[in-house]
PDB file of N, CA and C in Angstrom:
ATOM      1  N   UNK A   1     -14.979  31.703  -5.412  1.00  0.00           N
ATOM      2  CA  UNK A   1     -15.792  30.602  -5.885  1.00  0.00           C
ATOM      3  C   UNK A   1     -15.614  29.409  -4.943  1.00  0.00           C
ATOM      4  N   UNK A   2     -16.691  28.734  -4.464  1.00  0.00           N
ATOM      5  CA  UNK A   2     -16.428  27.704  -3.654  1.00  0.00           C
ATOM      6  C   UNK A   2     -16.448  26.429  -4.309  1.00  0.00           C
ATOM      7  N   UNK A   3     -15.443  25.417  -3.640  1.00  0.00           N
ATOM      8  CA  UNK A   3     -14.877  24.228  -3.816  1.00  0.00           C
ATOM      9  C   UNK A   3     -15.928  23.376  -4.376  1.00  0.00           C
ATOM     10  N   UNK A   4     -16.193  22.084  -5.155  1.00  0.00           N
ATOM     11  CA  UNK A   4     -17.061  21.281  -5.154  1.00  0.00           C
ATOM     12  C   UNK A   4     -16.579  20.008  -4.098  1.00  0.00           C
ATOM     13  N   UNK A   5     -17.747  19.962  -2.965  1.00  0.00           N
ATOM     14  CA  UNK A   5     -17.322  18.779  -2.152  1.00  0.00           C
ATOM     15  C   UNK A   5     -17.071  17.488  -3.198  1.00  0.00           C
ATOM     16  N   UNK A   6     -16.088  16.279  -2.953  1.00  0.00           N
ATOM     17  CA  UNK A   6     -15.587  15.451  -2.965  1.00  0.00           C
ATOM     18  C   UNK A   6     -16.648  14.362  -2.706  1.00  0.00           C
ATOM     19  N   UNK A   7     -17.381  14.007  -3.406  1.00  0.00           N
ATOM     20  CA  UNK A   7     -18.228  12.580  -3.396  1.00  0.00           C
ATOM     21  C   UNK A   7     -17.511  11.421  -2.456  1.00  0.00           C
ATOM     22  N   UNK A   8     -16.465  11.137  -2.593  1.00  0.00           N
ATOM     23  CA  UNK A   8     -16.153   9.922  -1.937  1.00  0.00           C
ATOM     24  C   UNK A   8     -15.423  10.333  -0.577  1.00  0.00           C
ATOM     25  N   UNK A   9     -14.784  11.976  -0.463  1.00  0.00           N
ATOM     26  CA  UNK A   9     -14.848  11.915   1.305  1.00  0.00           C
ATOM     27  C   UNK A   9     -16.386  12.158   2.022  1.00  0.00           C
ATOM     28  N   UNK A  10     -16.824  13.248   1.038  1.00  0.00           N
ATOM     29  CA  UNK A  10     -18.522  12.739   1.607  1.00  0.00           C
ATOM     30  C   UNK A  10     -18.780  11.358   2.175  1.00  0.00           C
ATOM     31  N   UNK A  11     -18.690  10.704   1.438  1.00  0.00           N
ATOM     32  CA  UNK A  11     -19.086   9.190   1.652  1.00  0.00           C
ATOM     33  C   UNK A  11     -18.088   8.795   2.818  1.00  0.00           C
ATOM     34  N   UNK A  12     -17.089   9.157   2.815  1.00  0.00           N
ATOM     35  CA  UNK A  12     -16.094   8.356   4.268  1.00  0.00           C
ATOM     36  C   UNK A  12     -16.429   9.221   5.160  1.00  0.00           C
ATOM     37  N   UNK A  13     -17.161  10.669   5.505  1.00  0.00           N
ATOM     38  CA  UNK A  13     -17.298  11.303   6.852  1.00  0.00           C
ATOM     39  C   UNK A  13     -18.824  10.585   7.178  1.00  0.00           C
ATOM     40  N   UNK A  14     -19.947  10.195   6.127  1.00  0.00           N
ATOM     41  CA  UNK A  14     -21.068  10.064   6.411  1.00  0.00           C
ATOM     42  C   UNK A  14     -20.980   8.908   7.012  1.00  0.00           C
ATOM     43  N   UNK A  15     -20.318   7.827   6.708  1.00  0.00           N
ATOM     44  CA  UNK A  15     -19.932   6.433   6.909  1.00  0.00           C
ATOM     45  C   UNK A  15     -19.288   5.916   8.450  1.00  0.00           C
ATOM     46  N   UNK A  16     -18.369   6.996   8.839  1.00  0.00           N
ATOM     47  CA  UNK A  16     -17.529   7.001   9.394  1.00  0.00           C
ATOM     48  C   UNK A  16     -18.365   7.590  10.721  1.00  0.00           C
ATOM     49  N   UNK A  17     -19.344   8.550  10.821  1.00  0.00           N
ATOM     50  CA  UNK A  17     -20.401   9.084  11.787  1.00  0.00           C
ATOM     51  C   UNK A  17     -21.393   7.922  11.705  1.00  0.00           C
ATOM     52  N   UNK A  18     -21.673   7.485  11.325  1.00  0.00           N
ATOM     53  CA  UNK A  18     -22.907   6.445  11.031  1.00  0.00           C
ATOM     54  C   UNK A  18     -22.213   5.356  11.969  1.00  0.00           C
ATOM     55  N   UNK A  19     -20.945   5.413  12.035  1.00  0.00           N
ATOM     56  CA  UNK A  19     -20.597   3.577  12.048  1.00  0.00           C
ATOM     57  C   UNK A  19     -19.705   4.467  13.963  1.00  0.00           C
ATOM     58  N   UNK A  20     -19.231   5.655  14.006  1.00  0.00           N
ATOM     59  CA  UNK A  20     -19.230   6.169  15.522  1.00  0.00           C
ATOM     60  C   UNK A  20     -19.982   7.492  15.758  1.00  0.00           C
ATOM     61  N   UNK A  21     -21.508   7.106  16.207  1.00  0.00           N
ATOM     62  CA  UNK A  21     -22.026   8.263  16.327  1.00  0.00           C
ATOM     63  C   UNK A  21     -21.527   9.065  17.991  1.00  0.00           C
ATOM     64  N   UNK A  22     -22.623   9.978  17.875  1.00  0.00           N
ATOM     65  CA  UNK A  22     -21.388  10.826  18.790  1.00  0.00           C
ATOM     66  C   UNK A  22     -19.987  11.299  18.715  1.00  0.00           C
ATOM     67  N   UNK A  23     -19.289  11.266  17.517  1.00  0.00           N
ATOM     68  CA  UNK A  23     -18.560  12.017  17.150  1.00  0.00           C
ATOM     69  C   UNK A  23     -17.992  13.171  17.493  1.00  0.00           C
ATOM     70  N   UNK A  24     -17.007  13.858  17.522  1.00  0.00           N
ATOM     71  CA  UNK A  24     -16.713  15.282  17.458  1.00  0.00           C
ATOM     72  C   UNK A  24     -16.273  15.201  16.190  1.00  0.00           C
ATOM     73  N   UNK A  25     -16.350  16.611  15.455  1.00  0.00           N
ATOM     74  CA  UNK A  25     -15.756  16.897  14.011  1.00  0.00           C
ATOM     75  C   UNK A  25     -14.197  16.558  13.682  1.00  0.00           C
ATOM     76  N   UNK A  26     -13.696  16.812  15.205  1.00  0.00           N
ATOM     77  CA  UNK A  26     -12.494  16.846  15.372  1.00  0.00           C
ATOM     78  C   UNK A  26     -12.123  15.266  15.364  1.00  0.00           C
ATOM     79  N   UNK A  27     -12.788  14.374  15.431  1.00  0.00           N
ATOM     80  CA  UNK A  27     -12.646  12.868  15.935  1.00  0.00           C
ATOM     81  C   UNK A  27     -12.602  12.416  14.600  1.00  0.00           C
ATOM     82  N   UNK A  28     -13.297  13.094  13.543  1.00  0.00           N
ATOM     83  CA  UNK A  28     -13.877  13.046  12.632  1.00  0.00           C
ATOM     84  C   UNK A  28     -12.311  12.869  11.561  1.00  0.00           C
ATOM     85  N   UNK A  29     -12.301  14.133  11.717  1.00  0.00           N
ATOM     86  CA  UNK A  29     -10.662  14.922  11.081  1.00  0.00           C
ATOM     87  C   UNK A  29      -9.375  13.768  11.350  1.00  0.00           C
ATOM     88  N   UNK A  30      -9.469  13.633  12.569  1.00  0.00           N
ATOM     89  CA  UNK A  30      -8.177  13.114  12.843  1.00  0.00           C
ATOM     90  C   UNK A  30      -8.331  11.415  12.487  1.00  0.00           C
ATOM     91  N   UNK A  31      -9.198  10.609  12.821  1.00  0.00           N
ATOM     92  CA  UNK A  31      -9.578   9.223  12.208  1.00  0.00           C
ATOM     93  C   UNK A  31      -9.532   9.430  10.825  1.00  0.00           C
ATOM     94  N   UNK A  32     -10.138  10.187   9.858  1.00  0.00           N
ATOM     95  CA  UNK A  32      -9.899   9.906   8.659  1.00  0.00           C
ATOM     96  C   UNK A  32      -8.531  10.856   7.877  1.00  0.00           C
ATOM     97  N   UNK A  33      -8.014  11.562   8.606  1.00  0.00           N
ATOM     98  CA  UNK A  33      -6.729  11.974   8.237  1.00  0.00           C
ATOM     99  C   UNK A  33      -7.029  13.429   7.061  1.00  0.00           C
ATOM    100  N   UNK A  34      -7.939  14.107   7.924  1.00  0.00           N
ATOM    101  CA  UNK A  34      -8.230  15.246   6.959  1.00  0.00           C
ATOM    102  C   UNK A  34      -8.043  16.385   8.190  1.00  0.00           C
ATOM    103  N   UNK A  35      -7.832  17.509   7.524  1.00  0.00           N
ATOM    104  CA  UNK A  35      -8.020  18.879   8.121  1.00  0.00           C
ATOM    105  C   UNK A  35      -9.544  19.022   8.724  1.00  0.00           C
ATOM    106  N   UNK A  36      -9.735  19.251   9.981  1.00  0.00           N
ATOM    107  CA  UNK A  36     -10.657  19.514  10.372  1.00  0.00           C
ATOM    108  C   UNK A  36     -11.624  20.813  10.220  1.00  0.00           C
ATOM    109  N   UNK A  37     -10.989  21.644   9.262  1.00  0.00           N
ATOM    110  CA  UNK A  37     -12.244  22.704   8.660  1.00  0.00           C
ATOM    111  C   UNK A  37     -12.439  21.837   7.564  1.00  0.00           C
ATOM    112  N   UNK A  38     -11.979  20.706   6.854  1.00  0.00           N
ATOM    113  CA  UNK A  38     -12.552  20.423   6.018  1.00  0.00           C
ATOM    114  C   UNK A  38     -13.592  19.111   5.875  1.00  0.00           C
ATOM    115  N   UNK A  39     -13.940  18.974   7.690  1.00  0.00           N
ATOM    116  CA  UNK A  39     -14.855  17.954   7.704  1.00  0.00           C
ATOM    117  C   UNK A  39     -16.382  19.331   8.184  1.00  0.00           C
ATOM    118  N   UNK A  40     -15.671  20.175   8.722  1.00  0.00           N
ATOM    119  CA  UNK A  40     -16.835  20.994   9.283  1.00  0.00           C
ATOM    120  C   UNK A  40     -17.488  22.117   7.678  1.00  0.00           C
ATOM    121  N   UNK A  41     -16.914  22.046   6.518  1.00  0.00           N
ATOM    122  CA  UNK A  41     -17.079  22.419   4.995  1.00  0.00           C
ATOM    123  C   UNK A  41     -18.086  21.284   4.643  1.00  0.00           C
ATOM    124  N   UNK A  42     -17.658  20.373   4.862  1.00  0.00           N
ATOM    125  CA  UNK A  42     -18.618  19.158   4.400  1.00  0.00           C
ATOM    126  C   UNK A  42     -20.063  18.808   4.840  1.00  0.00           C
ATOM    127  N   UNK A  43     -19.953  19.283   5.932  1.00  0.00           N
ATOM    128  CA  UNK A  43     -21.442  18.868   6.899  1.00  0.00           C
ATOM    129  C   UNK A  43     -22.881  19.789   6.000  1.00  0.00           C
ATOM    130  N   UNK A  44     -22.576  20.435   5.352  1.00  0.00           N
ATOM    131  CA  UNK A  44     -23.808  21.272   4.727  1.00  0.00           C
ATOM    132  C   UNK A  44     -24.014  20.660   3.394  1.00  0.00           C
ATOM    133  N   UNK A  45     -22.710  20.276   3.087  1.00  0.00           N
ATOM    134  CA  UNK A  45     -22.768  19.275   1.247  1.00  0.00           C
ATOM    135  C   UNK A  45     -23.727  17.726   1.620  1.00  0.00           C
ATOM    136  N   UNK A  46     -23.039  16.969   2.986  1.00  0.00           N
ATOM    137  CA  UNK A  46     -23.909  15.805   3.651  1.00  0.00           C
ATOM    138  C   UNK A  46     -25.714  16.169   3.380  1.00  0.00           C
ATOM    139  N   UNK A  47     -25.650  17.595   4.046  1.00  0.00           N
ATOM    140  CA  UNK A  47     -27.117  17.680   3.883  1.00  0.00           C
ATOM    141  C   UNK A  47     -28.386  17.639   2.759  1.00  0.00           C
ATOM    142  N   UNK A  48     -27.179  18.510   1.756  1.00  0.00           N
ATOM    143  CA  UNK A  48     -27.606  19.060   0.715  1.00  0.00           C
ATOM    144  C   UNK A  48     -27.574  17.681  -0.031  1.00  0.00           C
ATOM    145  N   UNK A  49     -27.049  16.451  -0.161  1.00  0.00           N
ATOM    146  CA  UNK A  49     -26.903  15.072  -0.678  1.00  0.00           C
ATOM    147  C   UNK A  49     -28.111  14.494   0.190  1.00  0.00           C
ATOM    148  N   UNK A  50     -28.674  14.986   1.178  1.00  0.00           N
ATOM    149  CA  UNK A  50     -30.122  14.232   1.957  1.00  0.00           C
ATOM    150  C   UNK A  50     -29.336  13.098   3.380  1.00  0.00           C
ATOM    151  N   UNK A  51     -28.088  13.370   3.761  1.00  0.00           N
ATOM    152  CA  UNK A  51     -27.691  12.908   4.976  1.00  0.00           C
ATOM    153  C   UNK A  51     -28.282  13.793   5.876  1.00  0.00           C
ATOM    154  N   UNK A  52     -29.209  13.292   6.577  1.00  0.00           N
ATOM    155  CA  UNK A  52     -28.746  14.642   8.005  1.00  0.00           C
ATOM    156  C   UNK A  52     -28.088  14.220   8.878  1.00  0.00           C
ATOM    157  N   UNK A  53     -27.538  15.277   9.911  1.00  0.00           N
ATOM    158  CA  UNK A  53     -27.554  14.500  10.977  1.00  0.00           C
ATOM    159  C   UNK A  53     -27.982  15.487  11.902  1.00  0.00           C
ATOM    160  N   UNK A  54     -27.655  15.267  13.304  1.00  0.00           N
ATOM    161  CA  UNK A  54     -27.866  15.619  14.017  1.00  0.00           C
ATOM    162  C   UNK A  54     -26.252  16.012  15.497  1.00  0.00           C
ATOM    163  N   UNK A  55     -26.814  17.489  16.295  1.00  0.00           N
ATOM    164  CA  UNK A  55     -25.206  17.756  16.342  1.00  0.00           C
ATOM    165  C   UNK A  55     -25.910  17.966  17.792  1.00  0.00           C
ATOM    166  N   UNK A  56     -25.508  17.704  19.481  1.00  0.00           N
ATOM    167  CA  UNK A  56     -25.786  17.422  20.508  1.00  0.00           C
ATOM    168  C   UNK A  56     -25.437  18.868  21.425  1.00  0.00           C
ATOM    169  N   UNK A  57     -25.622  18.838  22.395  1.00  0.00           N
ATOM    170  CA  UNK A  57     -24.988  20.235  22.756  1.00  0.00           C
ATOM    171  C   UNK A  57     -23.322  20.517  23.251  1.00  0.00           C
ATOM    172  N   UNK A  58     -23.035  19.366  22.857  1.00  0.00           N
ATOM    173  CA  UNK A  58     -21.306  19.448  22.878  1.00  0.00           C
ATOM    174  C   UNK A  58     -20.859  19.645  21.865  1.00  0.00           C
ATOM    175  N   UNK A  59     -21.617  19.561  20.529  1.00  0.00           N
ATOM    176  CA  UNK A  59     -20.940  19.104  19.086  1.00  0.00           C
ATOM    177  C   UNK A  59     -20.460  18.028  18.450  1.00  0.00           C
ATOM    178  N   UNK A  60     -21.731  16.789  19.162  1.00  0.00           N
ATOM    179  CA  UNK A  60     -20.624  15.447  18.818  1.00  0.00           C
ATOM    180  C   UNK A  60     -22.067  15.180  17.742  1.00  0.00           C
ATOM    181  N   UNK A  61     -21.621  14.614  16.794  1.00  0.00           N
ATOM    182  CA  UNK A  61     -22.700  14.324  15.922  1.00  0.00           C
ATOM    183  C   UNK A  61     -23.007  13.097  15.423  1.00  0.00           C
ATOM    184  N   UNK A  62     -24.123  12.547  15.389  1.00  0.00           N
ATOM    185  CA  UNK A  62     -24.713  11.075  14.545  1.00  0.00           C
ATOM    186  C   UNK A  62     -25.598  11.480  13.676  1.00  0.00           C
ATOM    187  N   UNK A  63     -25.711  10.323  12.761  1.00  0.00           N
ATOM    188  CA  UNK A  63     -26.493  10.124  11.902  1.00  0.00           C
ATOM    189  C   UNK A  63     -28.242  10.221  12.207  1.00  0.00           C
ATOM    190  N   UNK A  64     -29.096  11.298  11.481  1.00  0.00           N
ATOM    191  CA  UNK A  64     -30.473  11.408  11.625  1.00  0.00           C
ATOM    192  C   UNK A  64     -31.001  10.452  10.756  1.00  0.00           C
ATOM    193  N   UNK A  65     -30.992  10.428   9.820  1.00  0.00           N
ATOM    194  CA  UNK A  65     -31.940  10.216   8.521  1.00  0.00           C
ATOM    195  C   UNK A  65     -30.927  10.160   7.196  1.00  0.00           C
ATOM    196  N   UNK A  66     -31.100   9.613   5.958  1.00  0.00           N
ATOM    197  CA  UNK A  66     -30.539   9.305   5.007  1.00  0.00           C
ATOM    198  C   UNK A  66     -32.569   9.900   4.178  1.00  0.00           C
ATOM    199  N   UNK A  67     -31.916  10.828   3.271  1.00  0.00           N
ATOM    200  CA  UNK A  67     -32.954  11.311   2.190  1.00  0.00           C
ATOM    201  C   UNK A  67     -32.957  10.495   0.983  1.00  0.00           C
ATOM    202  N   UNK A  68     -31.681  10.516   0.607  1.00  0.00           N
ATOM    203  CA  UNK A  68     -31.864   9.756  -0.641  1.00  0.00           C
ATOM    204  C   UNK A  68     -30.038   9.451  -0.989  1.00  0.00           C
ATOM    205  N   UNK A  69     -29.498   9.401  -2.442  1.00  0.00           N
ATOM    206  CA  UNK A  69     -28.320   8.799  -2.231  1.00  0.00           C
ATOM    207  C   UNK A  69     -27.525   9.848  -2.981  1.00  0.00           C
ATOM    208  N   UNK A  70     -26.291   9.476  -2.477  1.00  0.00           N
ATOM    209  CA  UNK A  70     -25.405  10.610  -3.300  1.00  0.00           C
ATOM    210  C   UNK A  70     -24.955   9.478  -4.968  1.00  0.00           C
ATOM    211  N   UNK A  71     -24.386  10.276  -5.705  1.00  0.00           N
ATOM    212  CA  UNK A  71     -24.675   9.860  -6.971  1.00  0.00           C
ATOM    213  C   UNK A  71     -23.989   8.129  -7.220  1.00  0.00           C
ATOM    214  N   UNK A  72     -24.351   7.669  -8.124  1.00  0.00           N
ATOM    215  CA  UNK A  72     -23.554   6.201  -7.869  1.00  0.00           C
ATOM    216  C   UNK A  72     -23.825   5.909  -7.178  1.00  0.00           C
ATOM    217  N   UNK A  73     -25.373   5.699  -6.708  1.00  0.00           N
ATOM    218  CA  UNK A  73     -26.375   4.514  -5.827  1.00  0.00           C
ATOM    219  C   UNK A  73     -25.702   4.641  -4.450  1.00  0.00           C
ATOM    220  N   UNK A  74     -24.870   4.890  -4.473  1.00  0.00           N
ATOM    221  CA  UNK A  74     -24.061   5.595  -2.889  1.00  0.00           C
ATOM    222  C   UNK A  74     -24.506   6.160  -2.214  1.00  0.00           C
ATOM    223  N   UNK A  75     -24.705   6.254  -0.826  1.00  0.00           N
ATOM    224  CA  UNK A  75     -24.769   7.319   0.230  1.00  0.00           C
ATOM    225  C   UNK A  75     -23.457   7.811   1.240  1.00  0.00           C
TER     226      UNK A  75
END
């Protein structure tokens, strides 16, 4: 059975790419002090909440588009 992503690290990886795009996942992981499979778990929950983003041909990623908000007027 899979995990339910975490609303509020959602919110600190989406935040955190938004505010250094170009990113690596790994840049990602280690700035916010998480396991880095568990920022690359998250990137499909971002989507599925209406973040996209967008991932370069190195793998560094920024922010595309914002769909709508994750719950609690939040994105």
């Amino acid at each position: 059975m899979a995990r339910r992503p975490d609303g509020n690290r959602l919110e600190q990886i989406a935040r955190y790419i938004e505010n250094h795009p170009q990113s690596r996942p790994s840049d990602v992981a280690r700035d916010l002090n998480l396991h880095p499979s568990t920022v690359l778990r998250s990137l499909p929950a971002l989507e599925k909440a209406g973040i996209l983003l967008c991932e370069d041909e190195q793998g560094r990623l920024s922010l595309f588009r914002r769909l709508g908000m994750v719950k609690d007027g939040r994105w």
